[in-house]
Structures are given as structure tokens and as C-alpha cells.
C-alpha atoms as a PDB file:
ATOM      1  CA  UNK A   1       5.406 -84.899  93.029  1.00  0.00           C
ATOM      2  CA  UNK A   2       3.310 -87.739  93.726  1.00  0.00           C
ATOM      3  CA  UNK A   3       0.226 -86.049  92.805  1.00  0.00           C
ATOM      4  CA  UNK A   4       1.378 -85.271  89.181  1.00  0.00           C
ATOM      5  CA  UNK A   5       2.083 -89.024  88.871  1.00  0.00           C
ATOM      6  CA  UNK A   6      -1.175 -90.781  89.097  1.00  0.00           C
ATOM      7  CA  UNK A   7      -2.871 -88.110  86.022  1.00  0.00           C
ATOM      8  CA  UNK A   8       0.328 -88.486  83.995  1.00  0.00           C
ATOM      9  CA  UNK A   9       0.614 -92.394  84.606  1.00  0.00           C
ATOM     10  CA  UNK A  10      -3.419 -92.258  83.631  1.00  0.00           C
ATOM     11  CA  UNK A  11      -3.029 -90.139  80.698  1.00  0.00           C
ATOM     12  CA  UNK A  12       0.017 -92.474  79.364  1.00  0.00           C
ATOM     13  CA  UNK A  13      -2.116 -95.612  79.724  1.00  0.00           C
ATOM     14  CA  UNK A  14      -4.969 -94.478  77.888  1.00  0.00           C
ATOM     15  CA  UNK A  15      -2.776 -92.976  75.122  1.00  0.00           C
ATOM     16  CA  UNK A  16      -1.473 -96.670  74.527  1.00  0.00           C
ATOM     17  CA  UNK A  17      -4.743 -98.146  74.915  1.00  0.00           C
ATOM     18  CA  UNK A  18      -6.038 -95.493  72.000  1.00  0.00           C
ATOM     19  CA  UNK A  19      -2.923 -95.965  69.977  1.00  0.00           C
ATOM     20  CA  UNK A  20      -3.707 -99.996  70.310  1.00  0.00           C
ATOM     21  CA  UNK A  21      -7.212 -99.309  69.422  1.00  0.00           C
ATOM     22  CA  UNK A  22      -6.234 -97.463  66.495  1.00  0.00           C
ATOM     23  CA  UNK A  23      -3.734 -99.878  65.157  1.00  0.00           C
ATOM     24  CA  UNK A  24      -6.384-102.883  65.742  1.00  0.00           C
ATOM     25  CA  UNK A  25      -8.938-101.237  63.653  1.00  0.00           C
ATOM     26  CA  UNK A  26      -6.458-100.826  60.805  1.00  0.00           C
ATOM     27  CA  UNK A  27      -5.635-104.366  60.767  1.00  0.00           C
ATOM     28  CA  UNK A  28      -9.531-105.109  60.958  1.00  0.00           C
ATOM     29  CA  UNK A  29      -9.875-102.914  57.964  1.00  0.00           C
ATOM     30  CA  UNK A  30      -6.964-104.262  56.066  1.00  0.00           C
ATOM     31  CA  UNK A  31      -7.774-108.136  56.210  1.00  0.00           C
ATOM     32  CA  UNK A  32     -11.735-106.922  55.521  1.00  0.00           C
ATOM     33  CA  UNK A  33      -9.826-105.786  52.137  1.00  0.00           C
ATOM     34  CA  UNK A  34      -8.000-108.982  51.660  1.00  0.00           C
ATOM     35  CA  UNK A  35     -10.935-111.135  52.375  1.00  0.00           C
ATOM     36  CA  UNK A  36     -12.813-108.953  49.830  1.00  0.00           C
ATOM     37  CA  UNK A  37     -10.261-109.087  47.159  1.00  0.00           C
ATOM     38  CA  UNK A  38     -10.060-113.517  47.954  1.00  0.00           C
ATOM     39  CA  UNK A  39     -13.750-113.867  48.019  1.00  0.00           C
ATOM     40  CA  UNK A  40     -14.295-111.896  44.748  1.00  0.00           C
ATOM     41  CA  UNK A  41     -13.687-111.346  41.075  1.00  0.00           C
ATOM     42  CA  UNK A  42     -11.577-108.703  42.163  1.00  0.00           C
ATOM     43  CA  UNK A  43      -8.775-111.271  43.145  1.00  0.00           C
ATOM     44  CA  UNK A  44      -8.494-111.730  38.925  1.00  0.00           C
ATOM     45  CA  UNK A  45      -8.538-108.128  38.423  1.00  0.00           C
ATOM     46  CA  UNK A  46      -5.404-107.090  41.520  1.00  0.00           C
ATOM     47  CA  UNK A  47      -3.199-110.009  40.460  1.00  0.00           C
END
């Protein structure tokens, strides 16, 4: 039992660490959007 725990305790960790990647380049790409849309004439254009 003990050796099925180390590659399944590894696998789990880097699933969260890809799923946290993942979610941090979202929020990278959103608020790259929103500074677009504040720093532009778009702002006039999405309000």
C-alpha cells in the first residue's frame, strides 16, 4: 500500500499546482483586459 501512496500523493500535488497555474493565468488575462479597457478609448465604448 505504501508504494501506491507516494505516485498518487505526487500526482495529486501537481494536479493542484496545474489547476493553480491555470486559474492564475486567467486572472492575469482578465485584469490585462480591464487595464486595457481603463487605459483606453474603449472604457467610453463598454460603459
Amino acid at each position: 500500500m505504501d508504494v501506491l501512496i507516494s505516485p498518487i500523493a505526487s500526482l495529486l500535488q501537481t494536479l493542484i499546482q496545474e489547476a493553480h497555474a491555470e486559474n492564475q493565468r486567467r486572472h492575469e488575462e482578465k485584469m490585462a483586459e480591464i487595464k486595457l479597457i481603463a487605459n483606453s478609448e474603449l472604457r467610453d465604448s463598454s460603459v
